[in-house]
PDB file of N, CA and C in Angstrom:
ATOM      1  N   UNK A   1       0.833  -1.188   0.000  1.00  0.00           N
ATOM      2  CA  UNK A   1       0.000   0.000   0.000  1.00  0.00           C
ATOM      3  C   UNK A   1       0.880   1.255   0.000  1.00  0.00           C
ATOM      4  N   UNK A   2       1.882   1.237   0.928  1.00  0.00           N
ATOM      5  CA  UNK A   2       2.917   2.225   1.279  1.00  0.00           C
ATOM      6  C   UNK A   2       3.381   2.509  -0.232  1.00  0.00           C
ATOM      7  N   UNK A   3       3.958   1.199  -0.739  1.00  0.00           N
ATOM      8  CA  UNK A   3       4.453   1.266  -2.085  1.00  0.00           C
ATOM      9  C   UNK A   3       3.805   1.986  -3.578  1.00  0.00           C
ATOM     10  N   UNK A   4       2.770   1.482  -3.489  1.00  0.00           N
ATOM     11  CA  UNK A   4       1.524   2.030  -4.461  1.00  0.00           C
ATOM     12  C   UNK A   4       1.331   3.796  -4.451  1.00  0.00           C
ATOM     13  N   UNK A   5       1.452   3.877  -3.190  1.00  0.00           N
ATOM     14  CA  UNK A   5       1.677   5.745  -3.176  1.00  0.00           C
ATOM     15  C   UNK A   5       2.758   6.295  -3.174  1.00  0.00           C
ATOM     16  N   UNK A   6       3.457   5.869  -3.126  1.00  0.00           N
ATOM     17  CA  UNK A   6       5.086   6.593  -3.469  1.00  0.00           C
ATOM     18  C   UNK A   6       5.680   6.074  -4.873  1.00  0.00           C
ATOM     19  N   UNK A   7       4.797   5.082  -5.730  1.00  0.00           N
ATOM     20  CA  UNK A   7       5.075   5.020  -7.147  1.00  0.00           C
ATOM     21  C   UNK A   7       3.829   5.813  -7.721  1.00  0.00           C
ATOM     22  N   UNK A   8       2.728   6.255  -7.049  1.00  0.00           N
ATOM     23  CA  UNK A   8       2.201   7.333  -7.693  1.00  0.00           C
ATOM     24  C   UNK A   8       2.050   8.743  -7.306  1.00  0.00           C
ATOM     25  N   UNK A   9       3.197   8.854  -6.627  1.00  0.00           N
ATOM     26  CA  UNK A   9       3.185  10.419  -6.282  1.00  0.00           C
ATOM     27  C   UNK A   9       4.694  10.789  -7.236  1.00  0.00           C
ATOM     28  N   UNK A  10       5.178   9.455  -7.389  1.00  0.00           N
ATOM     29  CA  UNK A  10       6.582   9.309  -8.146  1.00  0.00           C
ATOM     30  C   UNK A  10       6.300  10.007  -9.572  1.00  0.00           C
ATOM     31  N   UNK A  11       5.065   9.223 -10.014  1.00  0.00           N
ATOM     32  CA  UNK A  11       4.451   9.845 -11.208  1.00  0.00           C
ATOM     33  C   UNK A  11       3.284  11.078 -11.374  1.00  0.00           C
ATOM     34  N   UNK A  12       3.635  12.128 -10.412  1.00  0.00           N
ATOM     35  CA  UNK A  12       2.704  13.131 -10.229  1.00  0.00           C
ATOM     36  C   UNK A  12       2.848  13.876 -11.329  1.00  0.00           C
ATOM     37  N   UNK A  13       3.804  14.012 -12.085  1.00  0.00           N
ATOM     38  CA  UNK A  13       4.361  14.886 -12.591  1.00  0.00           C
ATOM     39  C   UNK A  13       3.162  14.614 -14.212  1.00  0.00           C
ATOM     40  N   UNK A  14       3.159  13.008 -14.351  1.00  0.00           N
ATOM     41  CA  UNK A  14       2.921  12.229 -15.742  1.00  0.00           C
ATOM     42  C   UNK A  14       1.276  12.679 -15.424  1.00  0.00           C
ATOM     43  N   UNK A  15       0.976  12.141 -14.335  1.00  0.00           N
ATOM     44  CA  UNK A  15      -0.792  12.674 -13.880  1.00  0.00           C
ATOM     45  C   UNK A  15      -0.868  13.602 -13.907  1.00  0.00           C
ATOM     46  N   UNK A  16      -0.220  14.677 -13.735  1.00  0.00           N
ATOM     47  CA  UNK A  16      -0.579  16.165 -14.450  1.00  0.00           C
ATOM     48  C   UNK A  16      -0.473  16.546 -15.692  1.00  0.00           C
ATOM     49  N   UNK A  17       0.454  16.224 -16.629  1.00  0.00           N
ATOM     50  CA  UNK A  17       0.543  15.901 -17.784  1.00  0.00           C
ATOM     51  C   UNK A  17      -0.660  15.486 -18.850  1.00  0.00           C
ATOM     52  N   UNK A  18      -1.253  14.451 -18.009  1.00  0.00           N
ATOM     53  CA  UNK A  18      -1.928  13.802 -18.655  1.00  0.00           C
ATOM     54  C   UNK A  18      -3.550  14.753 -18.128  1.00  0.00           C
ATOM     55  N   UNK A  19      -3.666  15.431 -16.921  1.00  0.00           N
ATOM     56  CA  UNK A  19      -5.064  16.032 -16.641  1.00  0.00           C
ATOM     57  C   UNK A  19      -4.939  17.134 -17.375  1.00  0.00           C
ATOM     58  N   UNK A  20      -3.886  18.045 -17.943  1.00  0.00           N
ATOM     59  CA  UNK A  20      -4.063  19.157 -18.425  1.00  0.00           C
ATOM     60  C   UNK A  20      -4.057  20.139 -17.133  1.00  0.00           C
ATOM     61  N   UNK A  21      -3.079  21.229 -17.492  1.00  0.00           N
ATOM     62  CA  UNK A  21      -2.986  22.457 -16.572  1.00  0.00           C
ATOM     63  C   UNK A  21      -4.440  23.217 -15.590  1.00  0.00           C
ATOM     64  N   UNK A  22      -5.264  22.931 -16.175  1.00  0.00           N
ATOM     65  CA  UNK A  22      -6.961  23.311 -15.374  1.00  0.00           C
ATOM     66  C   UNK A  22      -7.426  22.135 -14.509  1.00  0.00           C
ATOM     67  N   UNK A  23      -7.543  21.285 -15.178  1.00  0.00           N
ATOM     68  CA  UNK A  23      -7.387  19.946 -14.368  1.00  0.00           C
ATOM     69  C   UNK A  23      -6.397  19.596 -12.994  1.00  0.00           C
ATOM     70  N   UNK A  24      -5.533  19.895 -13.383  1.00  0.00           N
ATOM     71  CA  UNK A  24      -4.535  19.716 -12.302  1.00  0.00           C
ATOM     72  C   UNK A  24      -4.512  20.798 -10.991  1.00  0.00           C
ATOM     73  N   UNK A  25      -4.950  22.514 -11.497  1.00  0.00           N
ATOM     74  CA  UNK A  25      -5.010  22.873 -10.514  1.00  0.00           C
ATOM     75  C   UNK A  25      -6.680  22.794 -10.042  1.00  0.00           C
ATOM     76  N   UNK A  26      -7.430  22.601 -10.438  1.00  0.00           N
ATOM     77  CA  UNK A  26      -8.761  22.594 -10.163  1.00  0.00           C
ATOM     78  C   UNK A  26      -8.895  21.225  -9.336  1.00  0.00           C
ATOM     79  N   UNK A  27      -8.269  20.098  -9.676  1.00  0.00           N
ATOM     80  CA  UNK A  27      -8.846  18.654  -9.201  1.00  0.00           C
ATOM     81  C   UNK A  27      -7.256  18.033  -8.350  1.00  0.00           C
ATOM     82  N   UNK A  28      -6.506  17.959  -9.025  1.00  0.00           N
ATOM     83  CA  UNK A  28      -5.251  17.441  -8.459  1.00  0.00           C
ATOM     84  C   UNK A  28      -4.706  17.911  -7.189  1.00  0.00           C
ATOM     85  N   UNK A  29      -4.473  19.312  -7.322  1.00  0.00           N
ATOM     86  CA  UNK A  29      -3.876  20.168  -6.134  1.00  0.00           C
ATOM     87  C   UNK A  29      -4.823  20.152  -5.444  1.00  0.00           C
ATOM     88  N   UNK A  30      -6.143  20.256  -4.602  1.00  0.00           N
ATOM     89  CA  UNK A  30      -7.399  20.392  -3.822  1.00  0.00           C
ATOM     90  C   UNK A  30      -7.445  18.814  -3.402  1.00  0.00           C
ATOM     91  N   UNK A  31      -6.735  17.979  -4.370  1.00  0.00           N
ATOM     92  CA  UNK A  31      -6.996  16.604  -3.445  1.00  0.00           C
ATOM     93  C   UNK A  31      -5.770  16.207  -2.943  1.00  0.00           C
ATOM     94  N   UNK A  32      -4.689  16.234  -3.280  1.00  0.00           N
ATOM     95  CA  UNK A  32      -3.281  16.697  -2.399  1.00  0.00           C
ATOM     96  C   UNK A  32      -3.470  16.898  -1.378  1.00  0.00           C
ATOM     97  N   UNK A  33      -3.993  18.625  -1.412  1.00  0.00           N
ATOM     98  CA  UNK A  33      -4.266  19.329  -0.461  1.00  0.00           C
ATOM     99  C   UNK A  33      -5.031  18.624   1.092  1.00  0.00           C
ATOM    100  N   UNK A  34      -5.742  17.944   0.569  1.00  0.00           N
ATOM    101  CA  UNK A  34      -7.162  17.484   0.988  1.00  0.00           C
ATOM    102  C   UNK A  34      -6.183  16.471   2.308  1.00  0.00           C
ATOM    103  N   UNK A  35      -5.457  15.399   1.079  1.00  0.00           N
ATOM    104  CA  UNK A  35      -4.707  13.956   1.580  1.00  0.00           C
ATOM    105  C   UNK A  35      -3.776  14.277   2.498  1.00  0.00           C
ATOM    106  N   UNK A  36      -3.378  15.420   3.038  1.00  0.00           N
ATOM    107  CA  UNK A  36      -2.069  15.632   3.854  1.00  0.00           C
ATOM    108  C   UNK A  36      -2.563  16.461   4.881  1.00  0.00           C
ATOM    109  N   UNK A  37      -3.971  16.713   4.979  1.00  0.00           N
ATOM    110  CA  UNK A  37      -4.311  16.918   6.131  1.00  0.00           C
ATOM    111  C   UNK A  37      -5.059  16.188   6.768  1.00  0.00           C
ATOM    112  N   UNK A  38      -5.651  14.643   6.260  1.00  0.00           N
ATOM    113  CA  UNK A  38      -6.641  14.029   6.245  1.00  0.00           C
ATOM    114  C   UNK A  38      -5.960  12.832   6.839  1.00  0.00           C
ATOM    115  N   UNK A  39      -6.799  11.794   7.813  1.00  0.00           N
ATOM    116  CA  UNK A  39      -5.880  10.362   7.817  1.00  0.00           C
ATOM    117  C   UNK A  39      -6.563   9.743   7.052  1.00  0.00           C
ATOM    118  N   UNK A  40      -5.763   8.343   6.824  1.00  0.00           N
ATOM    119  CA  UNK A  40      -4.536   8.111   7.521  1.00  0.00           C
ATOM    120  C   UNK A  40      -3.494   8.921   6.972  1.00  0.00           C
ATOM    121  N   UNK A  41      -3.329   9.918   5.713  1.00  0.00           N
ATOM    122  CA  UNK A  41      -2.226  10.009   4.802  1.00  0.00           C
ATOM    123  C   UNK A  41      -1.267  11.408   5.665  1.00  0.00           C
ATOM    124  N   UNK A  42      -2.214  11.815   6.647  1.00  0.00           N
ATOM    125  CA  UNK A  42      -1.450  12.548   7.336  1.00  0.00           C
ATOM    126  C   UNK A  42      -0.605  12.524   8.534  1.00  0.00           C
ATOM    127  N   UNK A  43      -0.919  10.713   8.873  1.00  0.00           N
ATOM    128  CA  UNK A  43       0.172  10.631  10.095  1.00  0.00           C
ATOM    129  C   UNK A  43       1.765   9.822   8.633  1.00  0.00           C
ATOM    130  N   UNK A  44       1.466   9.823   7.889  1.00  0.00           N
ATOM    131  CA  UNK A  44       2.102   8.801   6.551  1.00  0.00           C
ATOM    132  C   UNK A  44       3.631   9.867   5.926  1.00  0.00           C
ATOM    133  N   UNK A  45       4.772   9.269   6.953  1.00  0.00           N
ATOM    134  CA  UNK A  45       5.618  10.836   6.926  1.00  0.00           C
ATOM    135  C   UNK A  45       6.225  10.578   5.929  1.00  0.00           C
ATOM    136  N   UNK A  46       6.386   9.150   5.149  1.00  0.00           N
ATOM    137  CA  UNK A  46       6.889   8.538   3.676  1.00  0.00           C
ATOM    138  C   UNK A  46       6.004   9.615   2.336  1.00  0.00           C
ATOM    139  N   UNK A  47       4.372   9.874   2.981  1.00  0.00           N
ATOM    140  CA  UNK A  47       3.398   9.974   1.447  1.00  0.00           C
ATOM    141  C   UNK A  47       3.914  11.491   1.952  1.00  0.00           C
ATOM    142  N   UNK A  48       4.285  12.256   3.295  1.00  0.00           N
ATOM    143  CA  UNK A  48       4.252  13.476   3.155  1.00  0.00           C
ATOM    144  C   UNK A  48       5.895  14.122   2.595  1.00  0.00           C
ATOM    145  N   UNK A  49       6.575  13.264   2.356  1.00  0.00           N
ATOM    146  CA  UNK A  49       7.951  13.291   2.482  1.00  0.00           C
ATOM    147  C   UNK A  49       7.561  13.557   0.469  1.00  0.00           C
ATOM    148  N   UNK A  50       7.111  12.667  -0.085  1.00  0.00           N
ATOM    149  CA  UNK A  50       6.929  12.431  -1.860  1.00  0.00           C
ATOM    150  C   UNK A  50       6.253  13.528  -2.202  1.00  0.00           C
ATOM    151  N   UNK A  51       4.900  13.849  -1.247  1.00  0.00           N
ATOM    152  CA  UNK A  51       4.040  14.889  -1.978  1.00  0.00           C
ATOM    153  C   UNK A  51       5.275  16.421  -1.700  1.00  0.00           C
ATOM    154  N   UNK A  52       5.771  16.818  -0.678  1.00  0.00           N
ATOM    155  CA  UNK A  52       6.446  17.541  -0.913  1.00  0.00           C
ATOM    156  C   UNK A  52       7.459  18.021  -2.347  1.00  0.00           C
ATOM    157  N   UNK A  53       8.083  16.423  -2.608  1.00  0.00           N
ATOM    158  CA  UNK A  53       9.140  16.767  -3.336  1.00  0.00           C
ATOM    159  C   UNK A  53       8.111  16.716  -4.818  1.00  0.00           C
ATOM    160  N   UNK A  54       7.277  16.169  -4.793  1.00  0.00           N
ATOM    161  CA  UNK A  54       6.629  16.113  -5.889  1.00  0.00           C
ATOM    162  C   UNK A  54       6.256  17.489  -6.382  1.00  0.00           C
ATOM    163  N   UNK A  55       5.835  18.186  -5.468  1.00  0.00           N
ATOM    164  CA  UNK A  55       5.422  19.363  -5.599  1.00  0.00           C
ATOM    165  C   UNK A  55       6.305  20.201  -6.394  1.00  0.00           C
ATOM    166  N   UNK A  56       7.515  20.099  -6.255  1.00  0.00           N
ATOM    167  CA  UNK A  56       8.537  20.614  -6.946  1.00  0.00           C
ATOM    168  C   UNK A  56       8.450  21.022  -8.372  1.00  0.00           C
ATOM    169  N   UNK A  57       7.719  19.664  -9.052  1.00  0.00           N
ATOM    170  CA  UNK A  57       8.092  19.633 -10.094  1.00  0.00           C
ATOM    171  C   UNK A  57       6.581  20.005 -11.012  1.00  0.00           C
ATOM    172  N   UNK A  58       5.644  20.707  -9.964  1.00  0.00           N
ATOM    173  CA  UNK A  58       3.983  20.199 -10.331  1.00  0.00           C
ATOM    174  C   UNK A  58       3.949  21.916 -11.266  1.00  0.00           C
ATOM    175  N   UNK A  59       4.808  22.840 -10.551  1.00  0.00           N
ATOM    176  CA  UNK A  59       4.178  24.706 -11.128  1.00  0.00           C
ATOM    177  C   UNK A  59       4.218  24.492 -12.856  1.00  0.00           C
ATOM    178  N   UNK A  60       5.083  23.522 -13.468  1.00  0.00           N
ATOM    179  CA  UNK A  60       5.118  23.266 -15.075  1.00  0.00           C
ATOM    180  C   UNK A  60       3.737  22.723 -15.564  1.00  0.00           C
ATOM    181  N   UNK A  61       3.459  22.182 -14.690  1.00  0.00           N
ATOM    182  CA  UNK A  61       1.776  21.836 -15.042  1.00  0.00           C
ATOM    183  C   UNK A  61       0.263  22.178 -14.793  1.00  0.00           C
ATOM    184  N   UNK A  62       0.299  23.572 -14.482  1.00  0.00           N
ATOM    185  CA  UNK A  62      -0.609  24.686 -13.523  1.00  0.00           C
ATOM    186  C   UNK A  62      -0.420  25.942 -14.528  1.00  0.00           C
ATOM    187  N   UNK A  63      -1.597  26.572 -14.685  1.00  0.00           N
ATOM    188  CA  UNK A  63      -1.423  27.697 -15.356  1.00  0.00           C
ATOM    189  C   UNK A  63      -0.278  28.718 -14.856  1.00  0.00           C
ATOM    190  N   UNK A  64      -0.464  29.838 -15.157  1.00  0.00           N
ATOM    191  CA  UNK A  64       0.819  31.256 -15.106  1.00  0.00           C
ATOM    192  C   UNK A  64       0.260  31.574 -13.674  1.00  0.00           C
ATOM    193  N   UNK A  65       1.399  31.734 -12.631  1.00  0.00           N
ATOM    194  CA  UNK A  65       1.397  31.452 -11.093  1.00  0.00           C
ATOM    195  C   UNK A  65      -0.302  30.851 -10.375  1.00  0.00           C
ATOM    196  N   UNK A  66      -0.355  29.412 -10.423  1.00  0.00           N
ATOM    197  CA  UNK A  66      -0.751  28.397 -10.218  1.00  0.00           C
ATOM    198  C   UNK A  66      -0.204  27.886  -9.071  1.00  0.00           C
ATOM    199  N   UNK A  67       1.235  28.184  -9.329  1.00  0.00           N
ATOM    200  CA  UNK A  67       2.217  26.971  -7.964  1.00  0.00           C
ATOM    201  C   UNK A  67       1.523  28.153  -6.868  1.00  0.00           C
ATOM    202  N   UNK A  68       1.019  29.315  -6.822  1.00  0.00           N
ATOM    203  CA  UNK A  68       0.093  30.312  -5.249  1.00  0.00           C
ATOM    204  C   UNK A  68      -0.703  28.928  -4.811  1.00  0.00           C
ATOM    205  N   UNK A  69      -1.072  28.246  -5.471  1.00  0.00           N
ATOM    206  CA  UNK A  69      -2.334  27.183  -4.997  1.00  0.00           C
ATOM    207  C   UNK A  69      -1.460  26.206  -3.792  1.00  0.00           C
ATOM    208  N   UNK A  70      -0.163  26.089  -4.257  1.00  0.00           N
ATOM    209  CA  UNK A  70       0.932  25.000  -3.776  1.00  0.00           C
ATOM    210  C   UNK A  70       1.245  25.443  -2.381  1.00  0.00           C
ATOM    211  N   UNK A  71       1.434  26.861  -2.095  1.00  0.00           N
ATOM    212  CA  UNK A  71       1.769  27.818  -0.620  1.00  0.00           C
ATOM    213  C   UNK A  71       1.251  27.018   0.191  1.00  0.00           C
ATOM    214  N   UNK A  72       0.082  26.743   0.400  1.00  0.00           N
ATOM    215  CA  UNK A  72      -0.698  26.553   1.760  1.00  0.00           C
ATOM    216  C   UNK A  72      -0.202  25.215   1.921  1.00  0.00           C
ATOM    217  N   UNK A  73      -0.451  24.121   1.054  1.00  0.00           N
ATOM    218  CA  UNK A  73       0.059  23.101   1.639  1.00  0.00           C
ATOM    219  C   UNK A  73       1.206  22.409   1.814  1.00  0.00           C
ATOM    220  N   UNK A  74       2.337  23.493   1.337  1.00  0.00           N
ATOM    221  CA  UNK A  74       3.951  23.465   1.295  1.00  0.00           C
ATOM    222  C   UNK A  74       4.283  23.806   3.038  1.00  0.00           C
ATOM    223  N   UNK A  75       3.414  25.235   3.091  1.00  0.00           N
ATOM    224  CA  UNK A  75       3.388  25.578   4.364  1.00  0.00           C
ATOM    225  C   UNK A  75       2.977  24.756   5.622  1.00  0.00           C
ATOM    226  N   UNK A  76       2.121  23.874   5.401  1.00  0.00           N
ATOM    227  CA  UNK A  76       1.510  22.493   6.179  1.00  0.00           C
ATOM    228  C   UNK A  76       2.644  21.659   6.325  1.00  0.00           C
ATOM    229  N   UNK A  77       3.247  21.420   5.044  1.00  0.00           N
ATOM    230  CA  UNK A  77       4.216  20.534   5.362  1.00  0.00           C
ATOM    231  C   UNK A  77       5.752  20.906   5.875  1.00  0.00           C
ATOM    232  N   UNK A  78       5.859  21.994   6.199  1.00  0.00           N
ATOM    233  CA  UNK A  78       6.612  22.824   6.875  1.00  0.00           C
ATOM    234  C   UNK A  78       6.722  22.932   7.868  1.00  0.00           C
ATOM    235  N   UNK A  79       5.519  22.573   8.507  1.00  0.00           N
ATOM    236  CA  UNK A  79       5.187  22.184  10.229  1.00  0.00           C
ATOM    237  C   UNK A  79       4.776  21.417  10.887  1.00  0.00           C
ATOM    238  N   UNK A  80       5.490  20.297   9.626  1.00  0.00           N
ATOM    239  CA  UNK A  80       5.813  19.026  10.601  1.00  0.00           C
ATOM    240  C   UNK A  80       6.370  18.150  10.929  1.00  0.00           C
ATOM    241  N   UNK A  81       6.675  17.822  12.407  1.00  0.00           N
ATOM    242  CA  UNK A  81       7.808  17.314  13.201  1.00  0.00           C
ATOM    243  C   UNK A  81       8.628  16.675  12.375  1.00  0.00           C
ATOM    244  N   UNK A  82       8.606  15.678  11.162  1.00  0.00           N
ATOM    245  CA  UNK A  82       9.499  15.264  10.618  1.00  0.00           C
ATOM    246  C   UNK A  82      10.323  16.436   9.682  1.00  0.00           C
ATOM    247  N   UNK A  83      11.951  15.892  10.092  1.00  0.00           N
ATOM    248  CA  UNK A  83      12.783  17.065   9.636  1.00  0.00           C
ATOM    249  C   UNK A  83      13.032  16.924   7.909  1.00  0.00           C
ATOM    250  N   UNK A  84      12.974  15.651   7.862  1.00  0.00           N
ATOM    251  CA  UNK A  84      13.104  15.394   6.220  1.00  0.00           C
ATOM    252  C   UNK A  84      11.881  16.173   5.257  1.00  0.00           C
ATOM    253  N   UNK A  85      10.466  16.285   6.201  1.00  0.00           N
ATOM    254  CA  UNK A  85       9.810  16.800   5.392  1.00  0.00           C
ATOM    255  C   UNK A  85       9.836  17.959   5.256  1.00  0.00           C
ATOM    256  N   UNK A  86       9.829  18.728   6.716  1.00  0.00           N
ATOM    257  CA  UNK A  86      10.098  20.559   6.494  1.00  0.00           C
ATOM    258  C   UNK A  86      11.244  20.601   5.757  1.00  0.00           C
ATOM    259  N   UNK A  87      12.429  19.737   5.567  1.00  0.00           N
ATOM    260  CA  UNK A  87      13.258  20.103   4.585  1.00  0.00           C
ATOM    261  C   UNK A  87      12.853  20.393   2.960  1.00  0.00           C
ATOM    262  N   UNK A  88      12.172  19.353   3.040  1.00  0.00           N
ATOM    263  CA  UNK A  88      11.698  18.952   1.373  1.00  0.00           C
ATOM    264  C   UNK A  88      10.266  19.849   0.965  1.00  0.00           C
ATOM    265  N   UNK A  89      10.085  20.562   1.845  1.00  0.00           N
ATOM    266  CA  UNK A  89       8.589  21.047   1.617  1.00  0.00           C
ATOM    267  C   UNK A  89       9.403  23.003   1.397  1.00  0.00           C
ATOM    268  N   UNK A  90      10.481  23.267   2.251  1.00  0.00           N
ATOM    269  CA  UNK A  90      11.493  24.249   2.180  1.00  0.00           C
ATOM    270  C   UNK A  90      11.862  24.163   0.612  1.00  0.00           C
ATOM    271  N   UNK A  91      12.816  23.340   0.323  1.00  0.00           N
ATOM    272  CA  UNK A  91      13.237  23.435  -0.838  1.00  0.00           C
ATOM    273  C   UNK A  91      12.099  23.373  -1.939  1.00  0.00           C
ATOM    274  N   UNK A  92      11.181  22.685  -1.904  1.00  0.00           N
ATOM    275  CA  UNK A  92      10.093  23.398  -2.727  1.00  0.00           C
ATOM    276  C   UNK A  92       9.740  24.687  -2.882  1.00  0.00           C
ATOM    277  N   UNK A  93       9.453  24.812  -1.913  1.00  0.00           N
ATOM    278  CA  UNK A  93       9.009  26.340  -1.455  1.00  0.00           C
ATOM    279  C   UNK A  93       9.376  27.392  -2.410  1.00  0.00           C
ATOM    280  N   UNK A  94      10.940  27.082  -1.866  1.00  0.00           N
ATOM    281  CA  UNK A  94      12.152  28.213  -2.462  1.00  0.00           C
ATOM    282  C   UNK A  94      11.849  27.852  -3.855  1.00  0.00           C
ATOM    283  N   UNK A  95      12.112  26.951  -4.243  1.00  0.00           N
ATOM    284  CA  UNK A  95      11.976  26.852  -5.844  1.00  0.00           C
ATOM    285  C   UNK A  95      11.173  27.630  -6.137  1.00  0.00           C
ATOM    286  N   UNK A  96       9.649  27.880  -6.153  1.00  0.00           N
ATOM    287  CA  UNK A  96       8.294  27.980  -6.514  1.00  0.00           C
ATOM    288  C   UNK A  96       8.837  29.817  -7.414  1.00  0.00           C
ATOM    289  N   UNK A  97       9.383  30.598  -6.791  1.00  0.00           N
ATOM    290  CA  UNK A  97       9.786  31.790  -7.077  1.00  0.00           C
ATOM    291  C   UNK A  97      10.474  31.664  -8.484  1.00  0.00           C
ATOM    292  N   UNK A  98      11.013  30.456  -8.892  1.00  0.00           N
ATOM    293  CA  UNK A  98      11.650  30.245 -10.068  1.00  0.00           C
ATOM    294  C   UNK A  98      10.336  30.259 -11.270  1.00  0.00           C
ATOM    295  N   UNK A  99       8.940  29.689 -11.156  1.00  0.00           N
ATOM    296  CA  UNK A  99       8.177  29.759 -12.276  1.00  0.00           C
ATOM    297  C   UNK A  99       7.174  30.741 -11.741  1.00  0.00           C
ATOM    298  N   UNK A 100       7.884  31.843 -11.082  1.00  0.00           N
ATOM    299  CA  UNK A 100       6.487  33.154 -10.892  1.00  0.00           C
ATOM    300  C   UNK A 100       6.993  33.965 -11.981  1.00  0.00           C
ATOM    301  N   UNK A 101       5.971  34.443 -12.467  1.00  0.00           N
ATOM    302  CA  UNK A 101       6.387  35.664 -13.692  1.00  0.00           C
ATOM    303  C   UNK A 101       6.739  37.202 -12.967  1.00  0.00           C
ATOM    304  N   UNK A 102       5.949  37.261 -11.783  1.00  0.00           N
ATOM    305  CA  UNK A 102       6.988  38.438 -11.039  1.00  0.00           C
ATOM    306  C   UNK A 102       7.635  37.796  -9.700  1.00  0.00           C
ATOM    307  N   UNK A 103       8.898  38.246 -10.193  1.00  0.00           N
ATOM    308  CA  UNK A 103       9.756  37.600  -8.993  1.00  0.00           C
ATOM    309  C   UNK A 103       9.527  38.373  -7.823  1.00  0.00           C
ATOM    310  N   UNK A 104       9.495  39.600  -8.095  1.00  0.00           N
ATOM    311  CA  UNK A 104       9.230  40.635  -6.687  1.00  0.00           C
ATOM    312  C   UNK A 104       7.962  40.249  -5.395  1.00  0.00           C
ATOM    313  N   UNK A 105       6.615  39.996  -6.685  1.00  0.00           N
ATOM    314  CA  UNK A 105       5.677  38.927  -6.131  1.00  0.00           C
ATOM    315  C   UNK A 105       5.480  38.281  -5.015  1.00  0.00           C
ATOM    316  N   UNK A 106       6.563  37.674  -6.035  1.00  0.00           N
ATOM    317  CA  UNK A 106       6.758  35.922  -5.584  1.00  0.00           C
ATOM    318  C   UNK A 106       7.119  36.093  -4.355  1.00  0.00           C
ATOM    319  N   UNK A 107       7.975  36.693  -4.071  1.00  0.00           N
ATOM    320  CA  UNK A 107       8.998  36.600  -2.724  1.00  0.00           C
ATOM    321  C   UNK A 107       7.801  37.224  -1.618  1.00  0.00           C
ATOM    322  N   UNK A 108       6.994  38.325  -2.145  1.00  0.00           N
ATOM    323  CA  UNK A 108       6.047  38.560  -1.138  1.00  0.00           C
ATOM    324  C   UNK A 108       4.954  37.387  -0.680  1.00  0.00           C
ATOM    325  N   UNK A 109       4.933  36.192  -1.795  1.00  0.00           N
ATOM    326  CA  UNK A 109       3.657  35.404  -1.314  1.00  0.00           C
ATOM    327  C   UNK A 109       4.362  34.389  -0.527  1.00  0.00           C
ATOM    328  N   UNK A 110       5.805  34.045  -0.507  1.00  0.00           N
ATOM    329  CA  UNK A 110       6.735  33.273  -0.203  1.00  0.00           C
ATOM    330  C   UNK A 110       7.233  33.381   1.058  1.00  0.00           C
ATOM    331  N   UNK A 111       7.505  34.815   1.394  1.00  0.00           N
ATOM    332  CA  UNK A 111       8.369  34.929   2.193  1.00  0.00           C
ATOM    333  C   UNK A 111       7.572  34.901   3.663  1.00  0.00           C
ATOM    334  N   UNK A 112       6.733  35.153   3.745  1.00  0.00           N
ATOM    335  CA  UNK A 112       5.661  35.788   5.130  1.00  0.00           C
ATOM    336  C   UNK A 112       5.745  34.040   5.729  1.00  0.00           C
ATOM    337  N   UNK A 113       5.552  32.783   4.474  1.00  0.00           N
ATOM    338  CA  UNK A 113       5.286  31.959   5.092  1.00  0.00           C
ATOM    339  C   UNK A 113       6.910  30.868   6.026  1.00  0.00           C
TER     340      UNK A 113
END
């Protein structure tokens, strides 16, 4: 079971791909969202450890600043006790400023959190 979600959060990138940029932030990100505050997937520090890094790679598949949708639950995963994940949910984070079209923005929707 463990396995089954960390080979499909592995392929988050292909499931967005394949839902189309409206799709993905309309249906994909809101159920993410949903799964990492929800149990069991929120005591699950393996599924919160993937959705983080997954996240990384998701703003290419979200309309023009889309990854704003990503903040809140980057920020969730930022505050919690496992250090691997506030790491990996950090380095997302920081990335996210790389596909904002204003960088100045960015750093304001970024930085507060």
């Amino acid at each position: 079971d463990c396995c089954e979600r960390r080979k499909i959060l592995g392929r988050m990138t292909l499931i967005a791909g394949a839902m189309g940029k409206d799709d993905t932030a309309g249906k994909l990100v809101p159920f993410l969202t949903e799964c990492i505050t929800t149990e069991p997937y929120d005591k699950d520090d393996e599924f919160l450890y993937y959705v983080a890094k997954g996240y990384r790679e998701l703003p290419d598949h979200l309309p023009p600043n889309g990854w704003q949708a990503l903040v809140p639950s980057l920020e969730s995963l930022g505050n919690q006790d496992e250090t691997l994940i506030r790491e990996e949910a950090v380095k997302t984070l920081a990335s996210m400023t790389e596909h904002a079209s204003d960088k100045v923005g960015a750093v304001d929707v970024v930085l507060p959190v």
